[in-house]
N, C-alpha and C. Protein backbone atom coordinates (compact mmCIF):
# COMPACT_ATOMS: atom_id res chain seq x y z
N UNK A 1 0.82 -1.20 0.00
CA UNK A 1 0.00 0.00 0.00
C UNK A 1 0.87 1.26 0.00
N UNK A 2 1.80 1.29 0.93
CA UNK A 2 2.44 2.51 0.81
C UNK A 2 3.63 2.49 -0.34
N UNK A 3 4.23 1.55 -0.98
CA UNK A 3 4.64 1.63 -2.23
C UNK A 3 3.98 2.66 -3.19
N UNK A 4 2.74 1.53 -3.42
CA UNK A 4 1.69 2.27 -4.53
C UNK A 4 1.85 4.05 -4.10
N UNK A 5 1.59 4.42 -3.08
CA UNK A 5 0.79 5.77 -2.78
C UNK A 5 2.16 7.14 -2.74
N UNK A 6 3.48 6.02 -1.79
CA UNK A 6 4.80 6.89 -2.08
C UNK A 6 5.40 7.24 -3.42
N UNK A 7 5.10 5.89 -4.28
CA UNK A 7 5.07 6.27 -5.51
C UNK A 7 4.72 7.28 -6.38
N UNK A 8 3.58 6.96 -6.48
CA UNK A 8 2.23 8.42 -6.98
C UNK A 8 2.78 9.80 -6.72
N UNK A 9 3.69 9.82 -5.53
CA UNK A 9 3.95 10.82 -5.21
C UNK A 9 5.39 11.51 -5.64
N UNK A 10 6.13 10.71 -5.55
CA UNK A 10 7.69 10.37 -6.36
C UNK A 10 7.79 10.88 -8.01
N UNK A 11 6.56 9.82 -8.72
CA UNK A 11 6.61 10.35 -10.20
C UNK A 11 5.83 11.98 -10.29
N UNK A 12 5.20 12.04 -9.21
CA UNK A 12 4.41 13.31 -9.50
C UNK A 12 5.28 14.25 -9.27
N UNK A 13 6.49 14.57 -8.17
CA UNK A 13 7.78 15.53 -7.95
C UNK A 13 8.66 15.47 -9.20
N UNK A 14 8.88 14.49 -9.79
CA UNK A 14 9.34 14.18 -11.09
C UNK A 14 9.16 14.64 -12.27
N UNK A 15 7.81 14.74 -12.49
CA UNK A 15 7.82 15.57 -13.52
C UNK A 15 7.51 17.13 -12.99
N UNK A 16 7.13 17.43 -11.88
CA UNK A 16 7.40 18.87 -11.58
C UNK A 16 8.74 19.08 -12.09
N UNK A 17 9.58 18.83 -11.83
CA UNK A 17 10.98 19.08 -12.16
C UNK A 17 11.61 18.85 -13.39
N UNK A 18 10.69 18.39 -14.11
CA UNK A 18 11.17 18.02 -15.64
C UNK A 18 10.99 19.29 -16.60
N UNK A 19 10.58 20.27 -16.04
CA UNK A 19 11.06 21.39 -16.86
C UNK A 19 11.93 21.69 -17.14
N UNK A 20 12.41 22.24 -15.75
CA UNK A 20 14.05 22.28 -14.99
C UNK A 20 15.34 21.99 -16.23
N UNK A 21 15.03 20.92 -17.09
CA UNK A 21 15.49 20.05 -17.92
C UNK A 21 15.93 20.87 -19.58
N UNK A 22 14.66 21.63 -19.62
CA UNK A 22 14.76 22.76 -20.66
C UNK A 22 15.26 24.00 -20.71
N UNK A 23 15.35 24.48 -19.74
CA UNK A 23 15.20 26.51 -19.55
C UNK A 23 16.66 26.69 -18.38
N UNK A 24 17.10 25.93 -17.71
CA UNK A 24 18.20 26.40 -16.88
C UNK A 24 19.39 26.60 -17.17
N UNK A 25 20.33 25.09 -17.38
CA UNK A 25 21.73 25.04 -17.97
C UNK A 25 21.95 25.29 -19.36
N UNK A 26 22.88 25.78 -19.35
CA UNK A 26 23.64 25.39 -20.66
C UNK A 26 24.34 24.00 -20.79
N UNK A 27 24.74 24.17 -21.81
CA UNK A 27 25.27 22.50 -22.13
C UNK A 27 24.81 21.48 -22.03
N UNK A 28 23.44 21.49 -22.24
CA UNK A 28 22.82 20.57 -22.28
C UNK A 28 22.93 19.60 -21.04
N UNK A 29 23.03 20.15 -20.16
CA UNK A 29 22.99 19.40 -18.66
C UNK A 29 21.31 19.62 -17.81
N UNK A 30 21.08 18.48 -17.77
CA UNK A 30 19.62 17.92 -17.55
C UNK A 30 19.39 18.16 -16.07
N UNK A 31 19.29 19.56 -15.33
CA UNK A 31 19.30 19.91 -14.31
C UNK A 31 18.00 19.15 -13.49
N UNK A 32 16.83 19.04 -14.01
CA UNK A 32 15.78 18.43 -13.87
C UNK A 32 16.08 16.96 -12.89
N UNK A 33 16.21 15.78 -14.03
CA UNK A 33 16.88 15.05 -13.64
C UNK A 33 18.21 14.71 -12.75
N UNK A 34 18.80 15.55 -12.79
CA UNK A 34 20.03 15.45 -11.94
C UNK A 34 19.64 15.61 -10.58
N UNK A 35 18.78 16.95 -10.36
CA UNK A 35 18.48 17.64 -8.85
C UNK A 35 17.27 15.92 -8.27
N UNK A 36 16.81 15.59 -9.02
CA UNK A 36 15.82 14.27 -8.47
C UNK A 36 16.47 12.99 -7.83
N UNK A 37 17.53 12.69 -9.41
CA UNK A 37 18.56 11.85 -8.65
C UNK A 37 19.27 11.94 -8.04
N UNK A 38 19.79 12.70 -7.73
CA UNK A 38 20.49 13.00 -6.61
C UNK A 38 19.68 13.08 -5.20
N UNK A 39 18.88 13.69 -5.28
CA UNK A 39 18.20 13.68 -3.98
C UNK A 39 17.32 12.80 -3.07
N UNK A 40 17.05 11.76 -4.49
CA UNK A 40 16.18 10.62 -4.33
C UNK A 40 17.38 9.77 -3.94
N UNK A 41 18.25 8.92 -4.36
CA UNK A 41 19.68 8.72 -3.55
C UNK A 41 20.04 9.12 -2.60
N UNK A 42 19.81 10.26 -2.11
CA UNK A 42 20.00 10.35 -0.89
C UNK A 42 19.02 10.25 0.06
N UNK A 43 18.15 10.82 -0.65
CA UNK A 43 16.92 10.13 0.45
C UNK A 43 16.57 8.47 0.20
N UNK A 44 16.99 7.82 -0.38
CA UNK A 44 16.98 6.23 -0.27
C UNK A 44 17.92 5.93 0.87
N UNK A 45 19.27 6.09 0.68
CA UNK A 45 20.24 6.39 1.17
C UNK A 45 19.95 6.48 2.97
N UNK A 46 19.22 7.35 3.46
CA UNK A 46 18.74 7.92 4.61
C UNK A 46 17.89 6.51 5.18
N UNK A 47 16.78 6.64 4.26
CA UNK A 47 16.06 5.61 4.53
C UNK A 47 16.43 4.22 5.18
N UNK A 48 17.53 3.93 4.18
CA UNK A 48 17.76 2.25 4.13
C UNK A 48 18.52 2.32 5.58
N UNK A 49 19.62 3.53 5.85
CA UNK A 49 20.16 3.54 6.98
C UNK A 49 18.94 2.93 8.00
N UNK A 50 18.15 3.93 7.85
CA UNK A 50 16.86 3.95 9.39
C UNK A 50 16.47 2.09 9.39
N UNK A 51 15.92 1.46 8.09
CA UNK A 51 15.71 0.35 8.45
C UNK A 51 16.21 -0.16 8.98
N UNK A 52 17.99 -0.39 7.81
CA UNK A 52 18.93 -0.94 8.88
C UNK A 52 19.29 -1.10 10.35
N UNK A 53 19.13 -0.11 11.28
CA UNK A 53 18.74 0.43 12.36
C UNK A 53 17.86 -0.51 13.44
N UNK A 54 16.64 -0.15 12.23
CA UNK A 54 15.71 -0.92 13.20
C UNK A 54 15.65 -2.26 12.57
N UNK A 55 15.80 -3.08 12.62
CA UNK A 55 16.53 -4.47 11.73
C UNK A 55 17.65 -5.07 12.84
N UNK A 56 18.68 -3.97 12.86
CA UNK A 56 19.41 -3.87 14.39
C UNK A 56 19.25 -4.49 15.73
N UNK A 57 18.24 -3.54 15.30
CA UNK A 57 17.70 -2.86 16.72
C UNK A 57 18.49 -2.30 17.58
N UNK A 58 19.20 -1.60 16.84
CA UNK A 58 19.45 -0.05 16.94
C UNK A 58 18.70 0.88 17.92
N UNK A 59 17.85 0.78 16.66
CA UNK A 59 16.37 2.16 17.23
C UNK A 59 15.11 1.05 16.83
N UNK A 60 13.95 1.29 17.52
CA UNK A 60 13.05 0.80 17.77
C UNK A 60 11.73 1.37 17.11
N UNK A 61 10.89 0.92 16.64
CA UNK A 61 9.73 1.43 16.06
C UNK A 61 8.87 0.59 16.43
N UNK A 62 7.48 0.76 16.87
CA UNK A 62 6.17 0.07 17.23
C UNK A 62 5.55 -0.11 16.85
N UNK A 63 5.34 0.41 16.34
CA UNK A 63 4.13 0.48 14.76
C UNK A 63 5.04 -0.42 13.32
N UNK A 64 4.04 -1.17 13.02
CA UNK A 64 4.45 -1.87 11.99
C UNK A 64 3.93 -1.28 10.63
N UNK A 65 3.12 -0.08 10.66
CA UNK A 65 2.59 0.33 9.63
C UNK A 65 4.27 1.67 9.24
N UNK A 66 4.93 1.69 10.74
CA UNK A 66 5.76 2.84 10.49
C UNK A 66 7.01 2.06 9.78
N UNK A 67 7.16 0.55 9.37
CA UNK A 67 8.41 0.14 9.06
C UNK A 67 7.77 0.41 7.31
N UNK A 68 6.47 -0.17 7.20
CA UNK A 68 5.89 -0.54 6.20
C UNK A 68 5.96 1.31 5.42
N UNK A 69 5.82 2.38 6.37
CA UNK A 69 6.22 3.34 5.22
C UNK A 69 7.46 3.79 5.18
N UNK A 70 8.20 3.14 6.05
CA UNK A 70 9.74 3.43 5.20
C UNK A 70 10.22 2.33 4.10
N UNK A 71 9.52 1.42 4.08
CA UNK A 71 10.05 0.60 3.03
C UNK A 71 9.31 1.63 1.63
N UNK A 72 7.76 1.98 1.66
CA UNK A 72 7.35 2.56 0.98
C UNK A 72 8.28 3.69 0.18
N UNK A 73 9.23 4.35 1.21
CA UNK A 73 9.42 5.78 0.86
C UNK A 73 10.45 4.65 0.10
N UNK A 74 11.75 4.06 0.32
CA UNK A 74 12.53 3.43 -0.40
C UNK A 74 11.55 2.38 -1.46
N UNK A 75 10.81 2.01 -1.79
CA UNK A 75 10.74 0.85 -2.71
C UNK A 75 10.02 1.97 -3.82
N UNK A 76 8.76 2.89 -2.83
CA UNK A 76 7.84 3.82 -3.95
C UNK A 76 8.25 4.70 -4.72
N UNK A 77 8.15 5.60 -3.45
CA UNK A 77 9.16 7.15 -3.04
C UNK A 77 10.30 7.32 -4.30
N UNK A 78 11.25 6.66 -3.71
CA UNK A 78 12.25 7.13 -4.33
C UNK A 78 12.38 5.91 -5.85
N UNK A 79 12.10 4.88 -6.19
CA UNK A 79 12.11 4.38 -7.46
C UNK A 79 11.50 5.29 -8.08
N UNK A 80 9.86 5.81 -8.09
CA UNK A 80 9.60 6.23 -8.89
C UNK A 80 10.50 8.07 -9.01
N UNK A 81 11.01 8.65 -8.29
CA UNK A 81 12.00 9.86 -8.11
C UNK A 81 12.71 9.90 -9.15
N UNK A 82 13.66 8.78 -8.84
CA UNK A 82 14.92 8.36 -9.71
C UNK A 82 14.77 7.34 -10.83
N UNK A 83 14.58 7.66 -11.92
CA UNK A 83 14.21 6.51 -12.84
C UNK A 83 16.20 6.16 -13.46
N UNK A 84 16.60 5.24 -13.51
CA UNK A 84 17.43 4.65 -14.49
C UNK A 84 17.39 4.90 -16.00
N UNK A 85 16.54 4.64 -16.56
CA UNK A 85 15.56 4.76 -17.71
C UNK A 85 15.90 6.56 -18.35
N UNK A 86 15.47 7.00 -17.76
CA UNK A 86 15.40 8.29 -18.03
C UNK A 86 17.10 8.99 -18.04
N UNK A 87 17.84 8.52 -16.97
CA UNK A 87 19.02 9.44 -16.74
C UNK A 87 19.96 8.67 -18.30
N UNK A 88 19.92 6.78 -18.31
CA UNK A 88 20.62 6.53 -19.30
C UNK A 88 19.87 7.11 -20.79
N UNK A 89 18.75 7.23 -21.16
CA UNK A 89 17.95 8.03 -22.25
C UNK A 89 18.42 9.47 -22.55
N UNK A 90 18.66 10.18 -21.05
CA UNK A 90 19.23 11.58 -21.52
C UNK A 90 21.03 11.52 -21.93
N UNK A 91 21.40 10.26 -21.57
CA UNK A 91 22.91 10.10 -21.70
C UNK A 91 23.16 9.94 -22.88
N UNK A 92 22.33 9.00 -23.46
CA UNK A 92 22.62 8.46 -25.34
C UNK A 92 22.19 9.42 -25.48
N UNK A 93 21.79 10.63 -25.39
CA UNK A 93 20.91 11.73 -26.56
C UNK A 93 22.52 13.21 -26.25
N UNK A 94 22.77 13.19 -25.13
CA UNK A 94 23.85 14.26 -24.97
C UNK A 94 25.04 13.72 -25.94
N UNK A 95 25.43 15.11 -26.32
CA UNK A 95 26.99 15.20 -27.27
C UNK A 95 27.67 14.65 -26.38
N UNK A 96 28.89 13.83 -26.33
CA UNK A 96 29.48 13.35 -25.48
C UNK A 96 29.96 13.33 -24.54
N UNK A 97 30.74 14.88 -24.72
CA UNK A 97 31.81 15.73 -23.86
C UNK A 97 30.36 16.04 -22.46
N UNK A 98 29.41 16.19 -23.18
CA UNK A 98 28.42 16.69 -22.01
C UNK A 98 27.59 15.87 -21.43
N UNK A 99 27.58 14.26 -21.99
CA UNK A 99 27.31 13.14 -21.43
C UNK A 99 28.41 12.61 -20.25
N UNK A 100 29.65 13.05 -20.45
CA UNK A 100 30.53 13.00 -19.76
C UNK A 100 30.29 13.43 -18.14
N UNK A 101 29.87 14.65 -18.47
CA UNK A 101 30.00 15.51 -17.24
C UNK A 101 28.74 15.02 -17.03
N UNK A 102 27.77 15.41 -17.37
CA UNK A 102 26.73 14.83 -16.49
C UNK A 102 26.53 13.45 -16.46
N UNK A 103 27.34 12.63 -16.65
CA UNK A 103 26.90 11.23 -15.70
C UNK A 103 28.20 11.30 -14.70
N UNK A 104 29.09 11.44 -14.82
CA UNK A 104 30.24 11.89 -13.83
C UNK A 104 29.69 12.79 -12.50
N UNK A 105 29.17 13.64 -12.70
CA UNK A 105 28.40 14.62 -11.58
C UNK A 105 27.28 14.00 -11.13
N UNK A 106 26.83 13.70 -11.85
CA UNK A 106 25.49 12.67 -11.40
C UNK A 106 25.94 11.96 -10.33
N UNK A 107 26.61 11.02 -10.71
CA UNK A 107 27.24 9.65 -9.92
C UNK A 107 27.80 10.36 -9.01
N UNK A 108 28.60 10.80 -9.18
CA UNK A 108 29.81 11.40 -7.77
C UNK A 108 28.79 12.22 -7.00
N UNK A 109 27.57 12.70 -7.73
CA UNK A 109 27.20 13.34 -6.47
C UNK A 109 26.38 12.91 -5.17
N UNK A 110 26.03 11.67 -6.09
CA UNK A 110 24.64 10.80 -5.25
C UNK A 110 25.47 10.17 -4.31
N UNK A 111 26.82 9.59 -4.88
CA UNK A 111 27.44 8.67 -3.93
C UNK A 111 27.90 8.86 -2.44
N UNK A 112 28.60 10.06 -3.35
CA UNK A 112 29.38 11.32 -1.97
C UNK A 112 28.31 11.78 -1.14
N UNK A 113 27.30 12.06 -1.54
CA UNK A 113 26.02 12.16 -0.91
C UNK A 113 25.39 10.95 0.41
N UNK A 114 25.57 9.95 0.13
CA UNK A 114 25.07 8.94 0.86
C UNK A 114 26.10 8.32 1.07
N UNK A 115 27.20 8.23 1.26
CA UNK A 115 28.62 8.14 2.42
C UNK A 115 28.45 9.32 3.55
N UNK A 116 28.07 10.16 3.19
CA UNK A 116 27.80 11.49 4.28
C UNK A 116 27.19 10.42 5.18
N UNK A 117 25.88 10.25 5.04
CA UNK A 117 24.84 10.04 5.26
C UNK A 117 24.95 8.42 6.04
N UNK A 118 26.00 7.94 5.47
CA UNK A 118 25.77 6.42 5.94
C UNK A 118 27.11 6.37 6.89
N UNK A 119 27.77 7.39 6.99
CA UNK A 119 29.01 7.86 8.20
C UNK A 119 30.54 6.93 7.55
């Protein structure tokens, strides 16, 4: 249930931001996409920590509906955020030199991002 509904909500921030994609950068750098994946990575990132956690038992949660929406935010949430699909689609379509940089920035940023995050 909370898949389905975190979802809905994921693709719907998604294409808010798919403007972003047209009117900002130069060089054909897919600001749209980038600012999603990246952030959706890190908020997966966040997430998976917390399960991990409580999986642990670490930290503790009581509610079983509260594990069931963090799996949501990671399985819904953020799949539908960050599509694969889309970032390799804008990669084959960029001139190279600028496929370069933006999958290089992409990657390095999500990663470096969620090493923060995972200590």
């Amino acid at each position: 249930l909370f898949v389905c509904l975190f979802g809905m909500i994921g693709a719907y921030i998604r294409w808010l931001f798919s403007p972003l994609n047209k009117c900002c950068c130069p060089n054909h750098f897919k600001m749209g996409t980038f600012i999603v994946n990246v952030l959706g990575s890190w908020i997966q990132g966040g997430a998976r920590v917390a399960l991990r956690l409580y999986v642990e038992g670490v930290i503790v949660i009581k509610e079983a509906a509260a594990v069931g929406a963090l799996e949501g935010v990671i399985y819904g949430f953020c799949s539908c955020l960050t599509t694969v699909s889309t970032f390799a689609g804008e990669l084959v379509a960029l001139p190279l030199s600028a496929a370069i940089v933006y999958g290089i920035s992409s990657i390095f940023c999500a990663q470096f991002g969620i090493l923060l995050i995972r200590g």
